[in-house]
N, C-alpha and C. Protein backbone atom coordinates (compact mmCIF):
# COMPACT_ATOMS: atom_id res chain seq x y z
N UNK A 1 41.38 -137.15 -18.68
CA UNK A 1 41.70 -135.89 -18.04
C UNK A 1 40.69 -135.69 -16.92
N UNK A 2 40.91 -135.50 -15.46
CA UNK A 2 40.14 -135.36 -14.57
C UNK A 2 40.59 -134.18 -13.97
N UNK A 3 39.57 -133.40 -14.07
CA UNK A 3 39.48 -131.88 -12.91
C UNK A 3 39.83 -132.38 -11.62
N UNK A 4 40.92 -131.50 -10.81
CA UNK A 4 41.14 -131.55 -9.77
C UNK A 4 40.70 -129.90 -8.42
N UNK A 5 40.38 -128.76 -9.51
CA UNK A 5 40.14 -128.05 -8.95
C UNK A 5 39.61 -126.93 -9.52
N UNK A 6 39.21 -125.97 -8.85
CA UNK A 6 38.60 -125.13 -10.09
C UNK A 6 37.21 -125.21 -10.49
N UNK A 7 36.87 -124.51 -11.17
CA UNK A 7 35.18 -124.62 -12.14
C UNK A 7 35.77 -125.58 -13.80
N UNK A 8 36.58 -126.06 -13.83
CA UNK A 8 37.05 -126.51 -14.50
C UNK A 8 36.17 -127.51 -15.68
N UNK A 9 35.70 -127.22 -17.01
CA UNK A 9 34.76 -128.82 -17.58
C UNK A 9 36.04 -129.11 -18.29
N UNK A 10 36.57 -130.29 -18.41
CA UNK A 10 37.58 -130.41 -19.21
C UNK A 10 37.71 -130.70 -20.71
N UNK A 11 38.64 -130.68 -21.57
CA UNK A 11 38.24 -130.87 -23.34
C UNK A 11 39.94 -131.54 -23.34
N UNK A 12 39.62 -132.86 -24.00
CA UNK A 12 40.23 -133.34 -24.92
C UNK A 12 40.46 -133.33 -25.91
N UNK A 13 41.82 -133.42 -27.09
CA UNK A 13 41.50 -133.42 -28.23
C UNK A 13 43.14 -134.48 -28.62
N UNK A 14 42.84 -135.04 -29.59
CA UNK A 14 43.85 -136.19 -30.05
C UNK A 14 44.32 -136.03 -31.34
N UNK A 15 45.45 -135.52 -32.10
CA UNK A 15 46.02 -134.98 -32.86
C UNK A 15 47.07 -135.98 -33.62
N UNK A 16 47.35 -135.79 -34.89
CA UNK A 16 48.33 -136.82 -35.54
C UNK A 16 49.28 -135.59 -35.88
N UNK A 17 50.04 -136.47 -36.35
CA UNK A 17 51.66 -135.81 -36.25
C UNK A 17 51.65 -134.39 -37.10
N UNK A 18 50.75 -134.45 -38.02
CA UNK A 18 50.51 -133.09 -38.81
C UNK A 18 49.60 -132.29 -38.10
N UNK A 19 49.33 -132.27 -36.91
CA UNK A 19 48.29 -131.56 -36.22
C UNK A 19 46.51 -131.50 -36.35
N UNK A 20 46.45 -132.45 -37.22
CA UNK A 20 44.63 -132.78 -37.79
C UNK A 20 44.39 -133.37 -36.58
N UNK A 21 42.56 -133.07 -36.42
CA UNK A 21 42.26 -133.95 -34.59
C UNK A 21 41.88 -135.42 -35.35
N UNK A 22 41.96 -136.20 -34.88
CA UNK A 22 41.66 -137.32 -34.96
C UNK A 22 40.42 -137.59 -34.31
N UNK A 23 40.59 -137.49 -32.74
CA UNK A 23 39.11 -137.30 -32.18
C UNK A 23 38.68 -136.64 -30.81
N UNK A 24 37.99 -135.97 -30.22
CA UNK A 24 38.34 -135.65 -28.89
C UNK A 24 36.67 -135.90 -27.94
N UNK A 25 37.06 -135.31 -26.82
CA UNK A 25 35.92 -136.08 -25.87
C UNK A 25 35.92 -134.61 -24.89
N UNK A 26 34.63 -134.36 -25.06
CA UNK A 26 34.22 -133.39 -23.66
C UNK A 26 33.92 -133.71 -22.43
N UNK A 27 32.36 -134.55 -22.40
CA UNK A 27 32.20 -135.06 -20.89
C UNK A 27 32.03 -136.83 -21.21
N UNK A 28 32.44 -137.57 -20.07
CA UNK A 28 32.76 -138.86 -19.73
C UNK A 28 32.17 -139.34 -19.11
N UNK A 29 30.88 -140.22 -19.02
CA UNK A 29 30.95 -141.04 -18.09
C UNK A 29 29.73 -140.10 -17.59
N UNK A 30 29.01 -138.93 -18.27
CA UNK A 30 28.37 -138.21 -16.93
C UNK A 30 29.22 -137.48 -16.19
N UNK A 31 30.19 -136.82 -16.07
CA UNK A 31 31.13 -136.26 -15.38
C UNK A 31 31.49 -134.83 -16.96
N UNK A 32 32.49 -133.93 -16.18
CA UNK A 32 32.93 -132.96 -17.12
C UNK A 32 33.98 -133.36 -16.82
N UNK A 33 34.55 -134.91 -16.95
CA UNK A 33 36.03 -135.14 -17.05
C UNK A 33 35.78 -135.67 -18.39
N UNK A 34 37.30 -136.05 -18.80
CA UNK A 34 36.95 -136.21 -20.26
C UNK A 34 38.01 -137.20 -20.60
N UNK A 35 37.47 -138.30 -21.31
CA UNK A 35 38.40 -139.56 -21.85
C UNK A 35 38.58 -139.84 -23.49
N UNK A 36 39.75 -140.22 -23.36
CA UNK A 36 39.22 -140.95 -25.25
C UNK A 36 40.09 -142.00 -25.07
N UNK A 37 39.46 -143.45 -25.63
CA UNK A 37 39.89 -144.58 -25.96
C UNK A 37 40.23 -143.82 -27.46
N UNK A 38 41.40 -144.53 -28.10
CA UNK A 38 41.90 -144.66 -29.11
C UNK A 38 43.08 -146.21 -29.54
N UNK A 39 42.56 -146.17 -30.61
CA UNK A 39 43.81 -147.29 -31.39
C UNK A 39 44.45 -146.98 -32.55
N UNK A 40 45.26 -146.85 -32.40
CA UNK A 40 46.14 -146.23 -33.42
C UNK A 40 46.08 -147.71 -34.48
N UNK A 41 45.87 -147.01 -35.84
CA UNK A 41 45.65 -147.91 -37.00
C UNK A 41 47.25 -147.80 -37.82
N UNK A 42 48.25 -146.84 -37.38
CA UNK A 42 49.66 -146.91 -38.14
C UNK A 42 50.38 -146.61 -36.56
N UNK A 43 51.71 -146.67 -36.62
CA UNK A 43 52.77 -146.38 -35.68
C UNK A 43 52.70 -144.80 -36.04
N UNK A 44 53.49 -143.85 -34.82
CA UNK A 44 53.90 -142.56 -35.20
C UNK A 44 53.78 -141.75 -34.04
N UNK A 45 53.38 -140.57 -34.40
CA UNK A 45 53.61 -139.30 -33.21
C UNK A 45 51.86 -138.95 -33.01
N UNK A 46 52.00 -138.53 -31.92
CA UNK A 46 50.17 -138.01 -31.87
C UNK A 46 50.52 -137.16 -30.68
N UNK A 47 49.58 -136.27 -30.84
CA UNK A 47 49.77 -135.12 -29.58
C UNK A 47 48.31 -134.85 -28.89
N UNK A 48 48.42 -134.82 -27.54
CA UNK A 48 46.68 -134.77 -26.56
C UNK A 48 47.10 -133.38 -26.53
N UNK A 49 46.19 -132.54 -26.93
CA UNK A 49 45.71 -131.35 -26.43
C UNK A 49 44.51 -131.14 -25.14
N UNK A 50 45.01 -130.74 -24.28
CA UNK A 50 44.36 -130.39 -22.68
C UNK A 50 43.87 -129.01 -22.76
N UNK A 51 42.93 -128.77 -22.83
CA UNK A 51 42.11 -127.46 -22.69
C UNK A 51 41.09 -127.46 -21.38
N UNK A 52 40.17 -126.60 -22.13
CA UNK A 52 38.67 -126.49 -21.04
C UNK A 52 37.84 -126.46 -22.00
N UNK A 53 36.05 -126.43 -22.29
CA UNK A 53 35.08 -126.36 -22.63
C UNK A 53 35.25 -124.73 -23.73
N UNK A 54 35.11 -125.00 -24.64
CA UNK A 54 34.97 -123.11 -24.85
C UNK A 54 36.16 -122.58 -24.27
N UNK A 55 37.39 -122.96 -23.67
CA UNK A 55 37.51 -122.12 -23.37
C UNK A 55 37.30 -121.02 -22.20
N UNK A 56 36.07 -121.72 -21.55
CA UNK A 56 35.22 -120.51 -20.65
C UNK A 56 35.47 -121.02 -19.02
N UNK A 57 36.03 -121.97 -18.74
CA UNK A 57 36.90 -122.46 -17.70
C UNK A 57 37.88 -122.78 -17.01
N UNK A 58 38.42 -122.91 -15.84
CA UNK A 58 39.91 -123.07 -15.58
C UNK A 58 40.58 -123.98 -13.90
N UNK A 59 41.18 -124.44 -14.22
CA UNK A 59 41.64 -125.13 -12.81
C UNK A 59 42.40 -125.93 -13.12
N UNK A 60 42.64 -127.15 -12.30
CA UNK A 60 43.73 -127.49 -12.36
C UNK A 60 43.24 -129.07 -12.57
N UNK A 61 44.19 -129.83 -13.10
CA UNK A 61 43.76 -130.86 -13.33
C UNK A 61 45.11 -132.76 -13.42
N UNK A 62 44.39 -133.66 -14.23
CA UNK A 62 45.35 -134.69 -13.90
C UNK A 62 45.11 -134.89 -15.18
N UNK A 63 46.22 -135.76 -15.82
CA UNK A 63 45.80 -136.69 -17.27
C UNK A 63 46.87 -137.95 -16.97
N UNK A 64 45.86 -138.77 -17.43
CA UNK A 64 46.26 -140.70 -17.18
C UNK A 64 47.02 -140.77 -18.18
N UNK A 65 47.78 -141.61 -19.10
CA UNK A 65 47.53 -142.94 -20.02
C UNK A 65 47.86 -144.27 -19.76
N UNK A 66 47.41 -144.91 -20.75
CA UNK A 66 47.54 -146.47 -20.21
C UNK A 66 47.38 -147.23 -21.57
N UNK A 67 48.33 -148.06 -21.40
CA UNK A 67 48.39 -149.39 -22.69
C UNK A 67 48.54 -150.20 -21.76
N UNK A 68 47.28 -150.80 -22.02
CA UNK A 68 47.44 -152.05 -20.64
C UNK A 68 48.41 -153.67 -21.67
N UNK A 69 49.20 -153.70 -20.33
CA UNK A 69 49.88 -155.22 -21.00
C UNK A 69 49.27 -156.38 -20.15
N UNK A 70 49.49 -157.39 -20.62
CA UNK A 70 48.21 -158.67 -20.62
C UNK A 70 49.98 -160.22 -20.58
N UNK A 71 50.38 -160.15 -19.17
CA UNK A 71 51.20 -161.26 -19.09
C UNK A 71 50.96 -162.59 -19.52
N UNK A 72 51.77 -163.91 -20.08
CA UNK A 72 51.32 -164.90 -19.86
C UNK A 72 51.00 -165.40 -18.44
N UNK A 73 50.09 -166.08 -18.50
CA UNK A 73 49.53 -166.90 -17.37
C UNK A 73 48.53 -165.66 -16.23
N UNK A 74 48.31 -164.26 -16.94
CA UNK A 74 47.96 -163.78 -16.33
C UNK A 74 46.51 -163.47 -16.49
N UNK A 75 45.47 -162.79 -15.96
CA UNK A 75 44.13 -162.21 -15.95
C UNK A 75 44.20 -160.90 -15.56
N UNK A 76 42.82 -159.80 -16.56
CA UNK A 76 43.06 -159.16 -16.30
C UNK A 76 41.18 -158.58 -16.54
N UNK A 77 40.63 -158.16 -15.64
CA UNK A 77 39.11 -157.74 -15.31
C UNK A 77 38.76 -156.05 -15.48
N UNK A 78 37.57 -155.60 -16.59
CA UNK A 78 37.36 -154.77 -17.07
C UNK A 78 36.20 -154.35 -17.26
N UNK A 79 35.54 -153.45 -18.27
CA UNK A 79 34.76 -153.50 -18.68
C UNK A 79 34.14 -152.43 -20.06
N UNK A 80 33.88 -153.06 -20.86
CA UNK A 80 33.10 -152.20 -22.20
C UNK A 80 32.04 -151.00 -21.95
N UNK A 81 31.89 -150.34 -22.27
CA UNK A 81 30.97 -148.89 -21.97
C UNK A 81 30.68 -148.45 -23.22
N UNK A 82 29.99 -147.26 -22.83
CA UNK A 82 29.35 -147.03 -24.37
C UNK A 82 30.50 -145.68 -24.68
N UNK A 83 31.42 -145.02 -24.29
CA UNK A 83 32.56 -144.84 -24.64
C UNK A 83 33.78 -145.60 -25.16
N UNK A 84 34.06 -147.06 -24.26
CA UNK A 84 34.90 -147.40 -24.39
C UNK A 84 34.29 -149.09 -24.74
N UNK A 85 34.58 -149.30 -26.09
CA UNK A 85 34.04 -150.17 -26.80
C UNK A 85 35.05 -151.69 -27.10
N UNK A 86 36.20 -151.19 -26.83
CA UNK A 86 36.70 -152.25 -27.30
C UNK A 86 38.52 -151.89 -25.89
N UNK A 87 39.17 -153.00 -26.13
CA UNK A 87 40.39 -152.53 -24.89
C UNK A 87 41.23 -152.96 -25.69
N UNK A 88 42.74 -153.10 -25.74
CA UNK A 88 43.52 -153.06 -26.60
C UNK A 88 44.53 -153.95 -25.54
N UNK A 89 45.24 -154.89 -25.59
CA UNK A 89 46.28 -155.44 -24.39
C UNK A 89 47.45 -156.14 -25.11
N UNK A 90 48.36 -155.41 -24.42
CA UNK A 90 49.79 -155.71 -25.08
C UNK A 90 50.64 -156.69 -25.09
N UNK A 91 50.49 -157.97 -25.44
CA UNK A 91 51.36 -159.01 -25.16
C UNK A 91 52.78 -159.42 -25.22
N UNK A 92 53.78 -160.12 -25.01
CA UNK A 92 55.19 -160.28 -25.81
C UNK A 92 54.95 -161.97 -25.87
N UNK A 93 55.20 -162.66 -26.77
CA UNK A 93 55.24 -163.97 -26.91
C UNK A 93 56.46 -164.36 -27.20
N UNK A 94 56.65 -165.77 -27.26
CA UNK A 94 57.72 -166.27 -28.02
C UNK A 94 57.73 -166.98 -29.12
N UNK A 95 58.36 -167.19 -30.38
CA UNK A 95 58.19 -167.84 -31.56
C UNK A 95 57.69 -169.69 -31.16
N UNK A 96 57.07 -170.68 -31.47
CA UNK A 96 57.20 -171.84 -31.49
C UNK A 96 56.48 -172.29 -30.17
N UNK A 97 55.67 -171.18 -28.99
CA UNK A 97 55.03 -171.58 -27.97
C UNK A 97 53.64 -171.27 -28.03
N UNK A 98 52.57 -172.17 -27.76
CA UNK A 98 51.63 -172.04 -27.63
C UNK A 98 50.59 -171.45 -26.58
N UNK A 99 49.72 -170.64 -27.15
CA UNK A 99 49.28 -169.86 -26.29
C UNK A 99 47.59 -169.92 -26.17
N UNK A 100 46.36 -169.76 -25.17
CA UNK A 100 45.35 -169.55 -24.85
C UNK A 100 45.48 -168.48 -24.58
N UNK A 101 44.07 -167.48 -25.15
CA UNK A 101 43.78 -166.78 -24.89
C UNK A 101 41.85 -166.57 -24.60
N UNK A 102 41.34 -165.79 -23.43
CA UNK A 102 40.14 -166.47 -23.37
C UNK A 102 39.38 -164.98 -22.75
N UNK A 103 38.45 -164.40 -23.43
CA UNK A 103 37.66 -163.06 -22.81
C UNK A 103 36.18 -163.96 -22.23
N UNK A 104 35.81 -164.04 -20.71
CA UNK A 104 34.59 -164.30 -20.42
C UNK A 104 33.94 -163.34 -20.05
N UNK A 105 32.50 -163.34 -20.26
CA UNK A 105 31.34 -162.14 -19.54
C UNK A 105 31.51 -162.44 -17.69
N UNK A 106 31.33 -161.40 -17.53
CA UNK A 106 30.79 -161.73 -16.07
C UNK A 106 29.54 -162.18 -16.10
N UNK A 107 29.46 -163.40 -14.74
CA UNK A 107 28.40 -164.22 -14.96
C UNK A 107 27.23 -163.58 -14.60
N UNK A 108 27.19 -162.63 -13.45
CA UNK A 108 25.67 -161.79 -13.34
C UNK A 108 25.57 -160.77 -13.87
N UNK A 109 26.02 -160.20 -14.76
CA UNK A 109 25.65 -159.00 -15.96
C UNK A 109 24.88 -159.38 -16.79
N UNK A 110 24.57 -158.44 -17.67
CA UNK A 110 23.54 -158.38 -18.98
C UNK A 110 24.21 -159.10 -19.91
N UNK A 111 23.15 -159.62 -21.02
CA UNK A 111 23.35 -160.07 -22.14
C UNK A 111 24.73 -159.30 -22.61
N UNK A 112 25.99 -160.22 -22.93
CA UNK A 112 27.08 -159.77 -23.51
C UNK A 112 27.55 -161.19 -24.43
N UNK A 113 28.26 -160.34 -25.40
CA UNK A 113 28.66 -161.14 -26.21
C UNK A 113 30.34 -161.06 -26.70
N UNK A 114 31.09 -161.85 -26.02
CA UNK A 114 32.33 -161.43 -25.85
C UNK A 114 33.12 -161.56 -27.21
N UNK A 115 33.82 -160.90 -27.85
CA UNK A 115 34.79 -161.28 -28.98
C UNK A 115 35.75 -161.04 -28.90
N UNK A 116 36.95 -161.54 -28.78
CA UNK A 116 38.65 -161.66 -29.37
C UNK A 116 38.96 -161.63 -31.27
N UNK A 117 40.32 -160.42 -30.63
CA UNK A 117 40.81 -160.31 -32.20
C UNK A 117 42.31 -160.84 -31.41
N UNK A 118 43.14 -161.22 -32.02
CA UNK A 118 44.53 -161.35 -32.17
C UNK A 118 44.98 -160.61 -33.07
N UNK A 119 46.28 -159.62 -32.83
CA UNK A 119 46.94 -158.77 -33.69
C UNK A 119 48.28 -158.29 -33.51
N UNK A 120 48.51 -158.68 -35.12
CA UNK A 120 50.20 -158.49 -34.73
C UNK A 120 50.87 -156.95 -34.60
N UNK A 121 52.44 -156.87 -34.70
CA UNK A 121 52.87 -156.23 -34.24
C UNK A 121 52.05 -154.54 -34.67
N UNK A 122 52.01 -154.54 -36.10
CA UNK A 122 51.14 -153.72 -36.72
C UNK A 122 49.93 -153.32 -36.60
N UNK A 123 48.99 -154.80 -35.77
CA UNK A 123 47.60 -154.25 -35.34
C UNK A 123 46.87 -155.10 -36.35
N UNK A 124 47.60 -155.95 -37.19
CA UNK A 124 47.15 -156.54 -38.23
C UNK A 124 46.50 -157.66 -37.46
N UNK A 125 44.89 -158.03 -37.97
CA UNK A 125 44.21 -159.22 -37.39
C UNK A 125 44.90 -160.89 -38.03
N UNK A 126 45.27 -161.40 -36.92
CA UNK A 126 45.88 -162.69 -37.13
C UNK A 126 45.04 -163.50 -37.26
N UNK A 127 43.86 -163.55 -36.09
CA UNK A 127 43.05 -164.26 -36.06
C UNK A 127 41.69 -163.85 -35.06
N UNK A 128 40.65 -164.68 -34.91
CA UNK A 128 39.80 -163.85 -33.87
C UNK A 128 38.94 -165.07 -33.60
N UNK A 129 37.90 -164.65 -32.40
CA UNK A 129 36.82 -165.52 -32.32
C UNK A 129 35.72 -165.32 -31.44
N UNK A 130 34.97 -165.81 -31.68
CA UNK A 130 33.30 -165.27 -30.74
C UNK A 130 32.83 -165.89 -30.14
N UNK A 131 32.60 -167.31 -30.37
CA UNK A 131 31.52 -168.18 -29.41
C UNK A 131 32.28 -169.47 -29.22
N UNK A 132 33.66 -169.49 -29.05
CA UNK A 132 34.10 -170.88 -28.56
C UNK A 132 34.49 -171.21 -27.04
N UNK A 133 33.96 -170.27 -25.92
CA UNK A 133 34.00 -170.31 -24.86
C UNK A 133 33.24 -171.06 -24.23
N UNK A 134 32.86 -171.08 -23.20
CA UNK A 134 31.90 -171.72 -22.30
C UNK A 134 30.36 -171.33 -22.16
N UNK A 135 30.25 -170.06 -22.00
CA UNK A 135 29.10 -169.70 -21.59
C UNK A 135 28.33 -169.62 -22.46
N UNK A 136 27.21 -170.48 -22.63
CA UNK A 136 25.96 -170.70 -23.82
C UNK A 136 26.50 -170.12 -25.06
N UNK A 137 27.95 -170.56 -25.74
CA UNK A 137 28.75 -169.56 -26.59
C UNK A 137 28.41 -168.15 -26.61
N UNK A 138 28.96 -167.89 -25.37
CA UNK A 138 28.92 -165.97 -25.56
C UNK A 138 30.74 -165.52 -25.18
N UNK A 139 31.20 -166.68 -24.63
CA UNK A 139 32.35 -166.04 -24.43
C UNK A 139 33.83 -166.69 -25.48
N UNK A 140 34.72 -165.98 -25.39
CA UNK A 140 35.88 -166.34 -26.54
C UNK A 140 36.71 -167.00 -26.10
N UNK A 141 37.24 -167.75 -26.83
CA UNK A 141 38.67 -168.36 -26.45
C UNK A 141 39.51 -168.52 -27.80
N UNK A 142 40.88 -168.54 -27.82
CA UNK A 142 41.82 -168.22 -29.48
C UNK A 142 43.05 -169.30 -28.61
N UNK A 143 43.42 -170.45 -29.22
CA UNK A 143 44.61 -170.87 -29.34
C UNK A 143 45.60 -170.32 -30.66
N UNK A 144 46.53 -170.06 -30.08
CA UNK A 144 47.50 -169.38 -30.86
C UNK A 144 49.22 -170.06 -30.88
N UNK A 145 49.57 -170.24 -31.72
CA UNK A 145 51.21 -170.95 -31.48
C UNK A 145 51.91 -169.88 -32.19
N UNK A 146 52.30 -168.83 -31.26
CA UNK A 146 53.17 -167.82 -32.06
C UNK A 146 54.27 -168.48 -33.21
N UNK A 147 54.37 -167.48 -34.37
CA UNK A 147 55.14 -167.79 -35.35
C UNK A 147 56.34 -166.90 -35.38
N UNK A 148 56.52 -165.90 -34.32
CA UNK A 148 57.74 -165.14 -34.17
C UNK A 148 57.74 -164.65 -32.95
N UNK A 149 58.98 -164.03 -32.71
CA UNK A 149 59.04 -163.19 -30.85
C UNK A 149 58.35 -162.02 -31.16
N UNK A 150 58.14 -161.79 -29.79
CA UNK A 150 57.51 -159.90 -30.35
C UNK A 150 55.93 -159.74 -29.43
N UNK A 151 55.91 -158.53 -29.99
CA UNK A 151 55.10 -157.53 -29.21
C UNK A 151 53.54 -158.46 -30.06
N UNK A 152 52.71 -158.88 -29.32
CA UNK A 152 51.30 -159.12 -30.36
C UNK A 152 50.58 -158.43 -29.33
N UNK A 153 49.00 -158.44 -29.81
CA UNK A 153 47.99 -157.24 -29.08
C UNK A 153 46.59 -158.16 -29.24
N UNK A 154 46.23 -158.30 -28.00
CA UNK A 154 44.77 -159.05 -27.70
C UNK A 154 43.44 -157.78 -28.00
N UNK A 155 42.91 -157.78 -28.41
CA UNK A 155 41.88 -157.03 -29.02
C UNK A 155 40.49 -157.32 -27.96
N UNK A 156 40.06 -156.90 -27.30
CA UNK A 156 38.90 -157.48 -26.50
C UNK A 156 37.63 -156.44 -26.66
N UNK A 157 36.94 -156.73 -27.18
CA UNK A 157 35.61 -156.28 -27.54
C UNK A 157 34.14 -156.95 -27.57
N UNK A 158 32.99 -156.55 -27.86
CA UNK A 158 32.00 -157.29 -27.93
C UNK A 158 31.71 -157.51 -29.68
N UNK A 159 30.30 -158.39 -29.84
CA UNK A 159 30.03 -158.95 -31.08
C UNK A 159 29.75 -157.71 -31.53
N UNK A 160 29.95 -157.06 -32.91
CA UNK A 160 29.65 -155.90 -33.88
C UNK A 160 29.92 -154.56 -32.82
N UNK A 161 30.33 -154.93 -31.62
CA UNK A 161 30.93 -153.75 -30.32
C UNK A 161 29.48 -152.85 -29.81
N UNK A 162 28.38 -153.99 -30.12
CA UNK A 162 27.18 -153.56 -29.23
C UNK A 162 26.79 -153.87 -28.29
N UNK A 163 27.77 -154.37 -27.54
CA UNK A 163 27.30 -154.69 -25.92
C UNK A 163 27.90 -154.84 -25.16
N UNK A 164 27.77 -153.48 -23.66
CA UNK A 164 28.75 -153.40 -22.76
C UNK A 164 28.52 -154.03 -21.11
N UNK A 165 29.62 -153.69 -20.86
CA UNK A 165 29.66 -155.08 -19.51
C UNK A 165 30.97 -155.34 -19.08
N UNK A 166 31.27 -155.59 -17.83
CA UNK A 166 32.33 -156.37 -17.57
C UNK A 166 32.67 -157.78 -18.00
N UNK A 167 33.82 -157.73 -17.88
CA UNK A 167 34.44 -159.21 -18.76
C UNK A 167 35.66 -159.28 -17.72
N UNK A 168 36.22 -160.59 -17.82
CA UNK A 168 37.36 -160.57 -17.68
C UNK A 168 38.69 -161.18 -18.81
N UNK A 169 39.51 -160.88 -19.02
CA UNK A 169 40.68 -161.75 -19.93
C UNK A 169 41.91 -162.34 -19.44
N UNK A 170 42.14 -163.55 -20.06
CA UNK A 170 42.75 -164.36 -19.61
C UNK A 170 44.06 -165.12 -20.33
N UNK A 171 45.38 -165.08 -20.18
CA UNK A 171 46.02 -165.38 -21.35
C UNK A 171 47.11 -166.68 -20.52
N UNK A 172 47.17 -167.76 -20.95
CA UNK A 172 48.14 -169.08 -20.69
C UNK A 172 48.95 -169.29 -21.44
N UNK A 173 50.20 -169.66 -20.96
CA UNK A 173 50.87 -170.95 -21.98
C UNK A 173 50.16 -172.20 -21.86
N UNK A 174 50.20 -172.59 -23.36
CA UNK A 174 49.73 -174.39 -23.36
C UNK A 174 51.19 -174.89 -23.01
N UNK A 175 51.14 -176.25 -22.32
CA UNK A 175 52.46 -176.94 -21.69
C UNK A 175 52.07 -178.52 -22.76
C-alpha cells in the first residue's frame, strides 16, 4: 500500500476467511507505506484491510499485488530484505519433462546463502537445495522431472532465511 496523497501513514492488515488477522505491516522499508509478503499455507479466501495508522490519518492511496510467475527458460532478478524473506514463483510444468531450476547471489553483494524449495500444487515441499550451485557452494540449483501437469511453486529464499541480498532465478528445460 503506497500513500499517494495526503498526511496519510498507511496500515495493512491480512485476514482469513473468518475475519482473524493473520498478519499486518505499518511502515516498510523506512517509509509509512506498508507491505506484507505472505504465503498462504492452505488454498481459500483472505481479505487486505486498507486503513491508516490509529486511525489518525487520511489521503489517498495505491495497493499492488503480485504472484510472480517464473516461465520455462526464463530469469527472473530480485531481492531478500529483512521484510521480505523468502519470494514465492509460480510455475506450470509438464508431466515427463525435465526441468533446472537455479537461484544465484549476486556476485558483488554480501555474504548470501541462496536456498531453493520446490513445491507442489499445495505448497507441499517436493524437494529443495542449498549448495549445489557454483559459487563457493552458496548458490542452488534443483533438477526436477515433473511427475504431473500443473501449477508447481519455486520457493526462493536464503539458508535458515538469514541473509538478504539480491539474487537472481533461473528456470530451463533439460533437452
Amino acid at each position: 500500500m503506497t500513500k499517494i496523497g495526503g498526511s496519510l501513514d498507511t496500515y495493512l492488515t491480512l485476514r482469513d476467511a473468518r475475519g482473524k488477522e493473520v498478519t499486518h505491516n505499518d511502515d516498510a522499508d523506512g517509509t509509512l507505506n506498508s507491505r506484507i509478503t505472505f504465503t498462504a499455507d492452505n488454498s481459500g479466501t483472505y481479505f487486505l484491510d486498507a486503513s491508516s495508522y490509529a486511525s489518525l490519518s487520511s489521503g489517498s492511496y495505491a495497493i499492488r499485488t503480485s504472484l510472480n510467475e517464473l516461465g520455462v527458460n526464463s530469469l527472473h532478478t530480485s531481492a531478500l530484505t529483512a521484510d521480505k524473506k523468502n519470494q514465492l514463483y509460480k510455475l506450470e510444468l509438464k508431466a515427463g519433462q525435465r526441468y533446472e531450476f537455479q537461484m544465484n547471489k549476486e556476485p558483488t553483494g554480501p555474504y548470501f546463502d541462496a536456498y531453493l524449495y520446490l513445491r507442489d500444487t499445495n505448497k507441499n515441499e517436493i524437494t529443495h537445495d542449498d549448495d549445489s550451485g557454483l559459487a563457493f557452494f552458496r548458490d542452488s540449483k534443483i533438477m526436477y522431472t515433473a511427475t504431473s501437469d500443473g501449477v508447481y511453486y519455486l520457493d526462493a529464499t536464503s539458508y535458515q532465511q538469514k541473509f538478504v541480498g539480491k539474487y537472481t532465478v533461473a528456470s530451463h528445460l533439460v533437452i
